[in-house]
Every structure is written in C-alpha cells, then in structure tokens.
C-alpha atoms as a PDB file:
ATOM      1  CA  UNK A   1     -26.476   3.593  17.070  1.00  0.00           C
ATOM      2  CA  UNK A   2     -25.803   2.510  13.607  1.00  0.00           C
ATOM      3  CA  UNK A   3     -24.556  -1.111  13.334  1.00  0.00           C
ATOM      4  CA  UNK A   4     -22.029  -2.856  10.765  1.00  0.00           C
ATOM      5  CA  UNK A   5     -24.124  -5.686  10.080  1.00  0.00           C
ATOM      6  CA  UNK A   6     -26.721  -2.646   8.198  1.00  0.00           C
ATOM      7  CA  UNK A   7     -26.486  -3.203   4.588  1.00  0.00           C
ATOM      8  CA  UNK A   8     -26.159   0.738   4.371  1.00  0.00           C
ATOM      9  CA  UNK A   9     -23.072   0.862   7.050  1.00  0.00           C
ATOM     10  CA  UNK A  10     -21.729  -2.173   5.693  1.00  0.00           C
ATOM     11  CA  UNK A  11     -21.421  -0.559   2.122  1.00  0.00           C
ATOM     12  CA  UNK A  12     -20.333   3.018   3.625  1.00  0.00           C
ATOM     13  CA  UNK A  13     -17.483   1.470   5.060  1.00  0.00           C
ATOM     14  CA  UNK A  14     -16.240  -0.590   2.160  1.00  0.00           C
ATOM     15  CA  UNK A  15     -16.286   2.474  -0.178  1.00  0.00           C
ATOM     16  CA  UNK A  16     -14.894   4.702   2.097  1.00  0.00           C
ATOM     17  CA  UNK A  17     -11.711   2.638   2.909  1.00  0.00           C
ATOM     18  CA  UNK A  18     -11.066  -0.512   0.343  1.00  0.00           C
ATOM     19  CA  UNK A  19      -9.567   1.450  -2.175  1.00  0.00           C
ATOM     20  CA  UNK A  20      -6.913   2.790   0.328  1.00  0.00           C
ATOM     21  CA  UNK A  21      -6.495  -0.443   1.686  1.00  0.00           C
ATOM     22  CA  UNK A  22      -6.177  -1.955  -1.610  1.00  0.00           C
ATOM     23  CA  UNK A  23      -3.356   0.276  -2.440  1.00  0.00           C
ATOM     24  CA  UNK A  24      -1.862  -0.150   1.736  1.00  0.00           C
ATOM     25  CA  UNK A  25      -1.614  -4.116   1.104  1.00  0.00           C
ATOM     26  CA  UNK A  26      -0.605  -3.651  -2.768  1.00  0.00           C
ATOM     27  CA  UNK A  27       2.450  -1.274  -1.785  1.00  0.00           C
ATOM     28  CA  UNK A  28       3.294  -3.262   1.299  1.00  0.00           C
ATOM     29  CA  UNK A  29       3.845  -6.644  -0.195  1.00  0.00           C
ATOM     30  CA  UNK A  30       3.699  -5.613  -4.608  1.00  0.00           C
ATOM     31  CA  UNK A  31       1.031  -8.173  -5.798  1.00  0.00           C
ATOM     32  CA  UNK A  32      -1.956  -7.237  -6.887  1.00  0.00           C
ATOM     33  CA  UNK A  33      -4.411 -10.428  -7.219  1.00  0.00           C
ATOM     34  CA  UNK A  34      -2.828 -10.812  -3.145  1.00  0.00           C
ATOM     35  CA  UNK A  35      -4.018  -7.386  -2.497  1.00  0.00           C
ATOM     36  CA  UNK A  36      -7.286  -7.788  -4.186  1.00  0.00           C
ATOM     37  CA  UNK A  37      -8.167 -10.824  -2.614  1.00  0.00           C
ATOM     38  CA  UNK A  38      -7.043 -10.017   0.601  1.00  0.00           C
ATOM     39  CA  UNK A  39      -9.033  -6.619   1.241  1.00  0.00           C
ATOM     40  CA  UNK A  40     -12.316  -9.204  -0.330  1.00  0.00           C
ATOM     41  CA  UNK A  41     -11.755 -11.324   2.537  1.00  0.00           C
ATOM     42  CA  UNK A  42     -11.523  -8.914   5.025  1.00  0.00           C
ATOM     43  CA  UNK A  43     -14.443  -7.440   4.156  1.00  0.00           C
ATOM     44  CA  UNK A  44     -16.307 -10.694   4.474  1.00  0.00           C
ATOM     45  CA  UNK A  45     -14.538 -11.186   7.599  1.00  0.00           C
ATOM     46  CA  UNK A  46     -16.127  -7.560   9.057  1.00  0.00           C
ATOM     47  CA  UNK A  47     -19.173  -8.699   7.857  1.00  0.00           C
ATOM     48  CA  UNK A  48     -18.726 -12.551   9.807  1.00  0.00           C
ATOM     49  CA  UNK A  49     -17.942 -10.254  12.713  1.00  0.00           C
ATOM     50  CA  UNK A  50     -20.179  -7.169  12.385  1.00  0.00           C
ATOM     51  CA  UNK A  51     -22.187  -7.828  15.573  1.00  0.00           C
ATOM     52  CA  UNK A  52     -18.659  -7.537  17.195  1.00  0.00           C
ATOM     53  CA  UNK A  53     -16.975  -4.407  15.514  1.00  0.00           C
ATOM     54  CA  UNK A  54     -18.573  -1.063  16.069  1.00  0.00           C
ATOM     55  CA  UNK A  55     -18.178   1.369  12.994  1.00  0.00           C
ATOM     56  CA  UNK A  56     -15.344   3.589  14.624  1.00  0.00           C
ATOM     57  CA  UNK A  57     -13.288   0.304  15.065  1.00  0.00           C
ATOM     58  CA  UNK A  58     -14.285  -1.341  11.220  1.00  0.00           C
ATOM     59  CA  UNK A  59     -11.542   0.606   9.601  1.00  0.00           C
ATOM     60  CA  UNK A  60      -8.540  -0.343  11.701  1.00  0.00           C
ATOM     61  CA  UNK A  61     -10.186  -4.121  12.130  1.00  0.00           C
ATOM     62  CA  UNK A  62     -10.104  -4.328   7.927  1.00  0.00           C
ATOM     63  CA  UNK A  63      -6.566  -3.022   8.371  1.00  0.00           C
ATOM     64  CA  UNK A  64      -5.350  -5.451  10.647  1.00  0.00           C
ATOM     65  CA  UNK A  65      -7.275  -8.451   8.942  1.00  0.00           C
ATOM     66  CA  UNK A  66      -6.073  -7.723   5.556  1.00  0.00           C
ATOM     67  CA  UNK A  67      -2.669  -7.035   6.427  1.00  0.00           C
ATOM     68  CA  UNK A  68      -2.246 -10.907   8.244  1.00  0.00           C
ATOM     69  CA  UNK A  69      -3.844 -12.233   5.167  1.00  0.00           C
ATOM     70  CA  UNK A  70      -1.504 -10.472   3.298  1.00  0.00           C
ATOM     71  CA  UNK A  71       1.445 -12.059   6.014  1.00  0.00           C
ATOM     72  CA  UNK A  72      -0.071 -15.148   5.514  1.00  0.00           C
ATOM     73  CA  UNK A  73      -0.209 -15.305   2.062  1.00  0.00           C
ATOM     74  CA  UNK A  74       3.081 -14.839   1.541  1.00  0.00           C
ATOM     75  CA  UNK A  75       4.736 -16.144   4.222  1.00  0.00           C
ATOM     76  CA  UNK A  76       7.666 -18.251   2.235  1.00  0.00           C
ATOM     77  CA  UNK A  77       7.838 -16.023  -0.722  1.00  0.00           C
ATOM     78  CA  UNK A  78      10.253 -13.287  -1.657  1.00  0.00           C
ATOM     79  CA  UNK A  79       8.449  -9.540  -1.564  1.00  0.00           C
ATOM     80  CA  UNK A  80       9.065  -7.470  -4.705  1.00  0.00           C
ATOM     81  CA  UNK A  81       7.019  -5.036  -5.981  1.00  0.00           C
ATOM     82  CA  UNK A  82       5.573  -5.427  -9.692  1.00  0.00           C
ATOM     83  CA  UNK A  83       4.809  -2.257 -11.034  1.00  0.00           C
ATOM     84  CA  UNK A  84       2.586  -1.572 -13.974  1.00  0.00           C
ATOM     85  CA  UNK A  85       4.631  -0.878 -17.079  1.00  0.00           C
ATOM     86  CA  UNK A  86       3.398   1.874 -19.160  1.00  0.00           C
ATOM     87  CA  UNK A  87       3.454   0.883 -22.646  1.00  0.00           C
ATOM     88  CA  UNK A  88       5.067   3.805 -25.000  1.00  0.00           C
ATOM     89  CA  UNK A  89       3.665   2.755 -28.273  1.00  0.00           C
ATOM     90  CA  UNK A  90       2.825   5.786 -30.417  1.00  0.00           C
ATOM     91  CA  UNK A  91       5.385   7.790 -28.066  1.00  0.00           C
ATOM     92  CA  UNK A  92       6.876  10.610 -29.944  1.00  0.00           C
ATOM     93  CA  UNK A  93      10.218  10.285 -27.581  1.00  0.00           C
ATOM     94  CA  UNK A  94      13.317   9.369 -28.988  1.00  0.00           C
ATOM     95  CA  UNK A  95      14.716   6.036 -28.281  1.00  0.00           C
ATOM     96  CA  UNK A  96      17.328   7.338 -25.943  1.00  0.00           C
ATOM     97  CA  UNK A  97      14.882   9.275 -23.812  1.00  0.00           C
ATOM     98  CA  UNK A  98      12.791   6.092 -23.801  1.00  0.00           C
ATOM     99  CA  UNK A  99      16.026   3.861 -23.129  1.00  0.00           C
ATOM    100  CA  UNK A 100      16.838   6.396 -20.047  1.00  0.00           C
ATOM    101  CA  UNK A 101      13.302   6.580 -18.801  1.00  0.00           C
ATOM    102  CA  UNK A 102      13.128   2.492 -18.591  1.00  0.00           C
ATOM    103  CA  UNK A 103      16.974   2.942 -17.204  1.00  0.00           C
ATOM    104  CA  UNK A 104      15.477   5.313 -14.203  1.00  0.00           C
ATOM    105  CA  UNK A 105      12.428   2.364 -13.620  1.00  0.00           C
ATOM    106  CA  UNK A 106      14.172  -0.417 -13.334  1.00  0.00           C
ATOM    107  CA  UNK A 107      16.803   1.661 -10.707  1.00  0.00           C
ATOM    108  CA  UNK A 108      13.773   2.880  -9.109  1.00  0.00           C
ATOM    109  CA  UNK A 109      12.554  -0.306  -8.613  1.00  0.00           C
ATOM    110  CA  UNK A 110      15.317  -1.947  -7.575  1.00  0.00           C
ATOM    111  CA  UNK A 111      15.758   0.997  -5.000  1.00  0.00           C
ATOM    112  CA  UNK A 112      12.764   0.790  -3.925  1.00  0.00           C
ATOM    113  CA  UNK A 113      12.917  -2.924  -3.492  1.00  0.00           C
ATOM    114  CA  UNK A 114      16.084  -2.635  -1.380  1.00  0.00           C
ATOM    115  CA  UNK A 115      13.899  -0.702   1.255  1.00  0.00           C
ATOM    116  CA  UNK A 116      12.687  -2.478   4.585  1.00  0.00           C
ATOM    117  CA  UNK A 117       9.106  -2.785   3.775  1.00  0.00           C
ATOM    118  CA  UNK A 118       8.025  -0.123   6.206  1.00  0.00           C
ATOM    119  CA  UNK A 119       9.707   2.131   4.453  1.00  0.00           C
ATOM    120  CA  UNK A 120       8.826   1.323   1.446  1.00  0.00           C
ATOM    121  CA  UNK A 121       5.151   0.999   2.441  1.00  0.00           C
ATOM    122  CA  UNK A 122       5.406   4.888   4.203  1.00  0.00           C
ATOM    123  CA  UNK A 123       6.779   6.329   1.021  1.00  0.00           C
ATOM    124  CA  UNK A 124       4.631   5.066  -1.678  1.00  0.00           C
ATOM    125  CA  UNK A 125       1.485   5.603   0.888  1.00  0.00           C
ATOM    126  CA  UNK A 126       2.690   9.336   1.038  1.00  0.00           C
ATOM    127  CA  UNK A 127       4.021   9.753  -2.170  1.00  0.00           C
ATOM    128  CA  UNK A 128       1.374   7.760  -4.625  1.00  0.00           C
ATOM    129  CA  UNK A 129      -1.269   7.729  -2.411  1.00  0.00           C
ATOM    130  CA  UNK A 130      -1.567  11.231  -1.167  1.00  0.00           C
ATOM    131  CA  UNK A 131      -1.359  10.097   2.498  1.00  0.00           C
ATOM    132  CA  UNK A 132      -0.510  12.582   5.304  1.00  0.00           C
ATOM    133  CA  UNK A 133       1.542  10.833   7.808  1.00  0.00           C
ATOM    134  CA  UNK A 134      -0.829  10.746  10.806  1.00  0.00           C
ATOM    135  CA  UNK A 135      -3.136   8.801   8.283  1.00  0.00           C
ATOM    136  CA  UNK A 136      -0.060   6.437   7.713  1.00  0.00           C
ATOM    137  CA  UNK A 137       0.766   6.323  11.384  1.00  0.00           C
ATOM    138  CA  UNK A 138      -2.662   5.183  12.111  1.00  0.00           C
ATOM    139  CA  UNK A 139      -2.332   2.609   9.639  1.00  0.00           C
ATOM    140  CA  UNK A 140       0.719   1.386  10.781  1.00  0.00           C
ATOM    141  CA  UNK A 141      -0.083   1.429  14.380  1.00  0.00           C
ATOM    142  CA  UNK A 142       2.829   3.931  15.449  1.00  0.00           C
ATOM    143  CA  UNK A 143       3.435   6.923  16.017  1.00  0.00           C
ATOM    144  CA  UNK A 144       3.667  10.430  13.602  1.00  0.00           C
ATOM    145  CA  UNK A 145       7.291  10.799  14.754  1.00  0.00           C
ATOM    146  CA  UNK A 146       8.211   6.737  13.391  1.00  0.00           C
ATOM    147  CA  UNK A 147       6.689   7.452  10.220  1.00  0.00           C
ATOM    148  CA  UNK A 148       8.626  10.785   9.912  1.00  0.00           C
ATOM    149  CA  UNK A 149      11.732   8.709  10.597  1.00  0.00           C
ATOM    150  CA  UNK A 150      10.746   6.061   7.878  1.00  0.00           C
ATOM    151  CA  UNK A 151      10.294   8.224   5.310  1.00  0.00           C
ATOM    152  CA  UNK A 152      13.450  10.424   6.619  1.00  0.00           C
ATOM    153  CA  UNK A 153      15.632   6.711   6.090  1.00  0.00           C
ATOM    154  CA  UNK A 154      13.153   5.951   2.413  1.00  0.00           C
ATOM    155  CA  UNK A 155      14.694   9.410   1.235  1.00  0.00           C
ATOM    156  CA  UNK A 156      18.154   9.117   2.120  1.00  0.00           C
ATOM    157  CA  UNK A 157      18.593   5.012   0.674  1.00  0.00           C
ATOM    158  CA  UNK A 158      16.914   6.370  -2.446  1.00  0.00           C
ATOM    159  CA  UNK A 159      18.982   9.198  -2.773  1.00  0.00           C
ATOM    160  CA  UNK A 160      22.139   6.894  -2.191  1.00  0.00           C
ATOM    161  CA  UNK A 161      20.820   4.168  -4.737  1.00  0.00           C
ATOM    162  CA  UNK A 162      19.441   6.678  -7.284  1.00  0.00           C
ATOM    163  CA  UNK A 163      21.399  10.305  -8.738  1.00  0.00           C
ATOM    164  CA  UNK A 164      18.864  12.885 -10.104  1.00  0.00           C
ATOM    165  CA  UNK A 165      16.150  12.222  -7.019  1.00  0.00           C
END
C-alpha cells in the first residue's frame, strides 16, 4: 500500500491539490501571503503526520488543516478580498471605458465582499476556479444540494448589488 511519508506520494499529493487549495484558502479569506503560508504549513503538517493519514484521506486532511490555519490566522481581523489589479498601461481603451471598467471592479468587489463567506468562497471556486459543485461540496464538507443553494443566494445578492450581471 503506498504510504504518505514516500517522498514520491508525498510530492504526488502536493502537486495534485496545493494549487486548488491555494486558490480554496485565497478566495475564502482574500490574502494571499495567508493563503500561501497556510497551504506550506499544512503540507508540513501531512508530512508530521504521514504515518497517520492514508493517501485517500491526505486531501481532505490538507483541507481541513489549512482552512483552521487560515481561521486562526485571522481570527480578529476583518475579511476582504484583495484582488489583483490589472494594470492598463499601453491600453488602447478610451478613458471612459477604462473609468467604467474600474467603476464595475470596485462594485464587484464590494458585492462580492458583502457575501457570507460561503458564498463567496462557492462562487469564485465555481466561477474562477473551474470547480463543479460536488468538488466544492467535498471541500466544504456539505452536501451538492447546500452548495447549489449558496451559489443560488451568491447570484441573486450580486444581481441585486450589481446591474449588467
């Protein structure tokens, strides 16, 4: 039976998954160094515990471990989510398309911002991540039907908070 505590395992494992759960922790609480150092620690925590985690349980025990770090981390902070400005130097779009388009991200944000985080974390794992919602389910820990209702009650508060989505 193959083992966590292999090198080879080990390695499969973290490629397979920290990317995802990079962007899981990111989206959840919108701070990347937190994210980043959270999924490095519980990695090293999976390998502290390897002897104890069998490789069907790693991803869901990096899961769980990275999202209390994540709780812990932030504990007595306010969550808002810091999103990666693109820069339109050089941009051949007139200033008013550019003033409208920063207009649209900053109401996104805010509307986004506005969401209970389990929303919020259900929407941008299905929207910007890809994810099918029985992959967010399992993530989350609930069930297909909760996540359908999340992103049913994401939808509708953007809707109200945005016009043109």
């Amino acid at each position: 039976m193959d083992n966590v505590c292999e090198e080879q395992v080990f390695n499969t494992i973290f490629r397979s998954n920290s990317k995802t759960i990079f962007n899981y922790i990111y989206y959840k609480f919108g701070n990347k160094e937190k994210a980043h150092d959270a999924v490095q620690e519980a990695f090293v925590k999976l390998w502290e515990n390897c002897g104890k985690v069998t490789p069907e349980k790693a991803k869901s025990f990096v899961y769980k471990v990275a999202n209390n770090i994540s709780l812990n981390m932030i504990k007595a902070e306010k969550i808002r989510l810091n999103y990666a400005k693109n820069t339109n130097e050089g941009s051949s779009e007139s200033p008013e398309f550019l003033l409208e388009e920063k207009e649209f991200q900053q109401k996104l944000e805010n509307a986004l911002g506005a969401l209970p985080e389990n929303q919020r974390t259900t929407f941008l794992l299905n929207r910007i991540d890809g994810k099918k919602y029985a992959e967010i389910a399992e993530m989350e820990g609930v069930s297909v039907k909760a996540i359908e209702k999340r992103m049913h009650l994401a939808l509708k508060s953007l809707r109200e908070k945005i016009d043109g989505i």
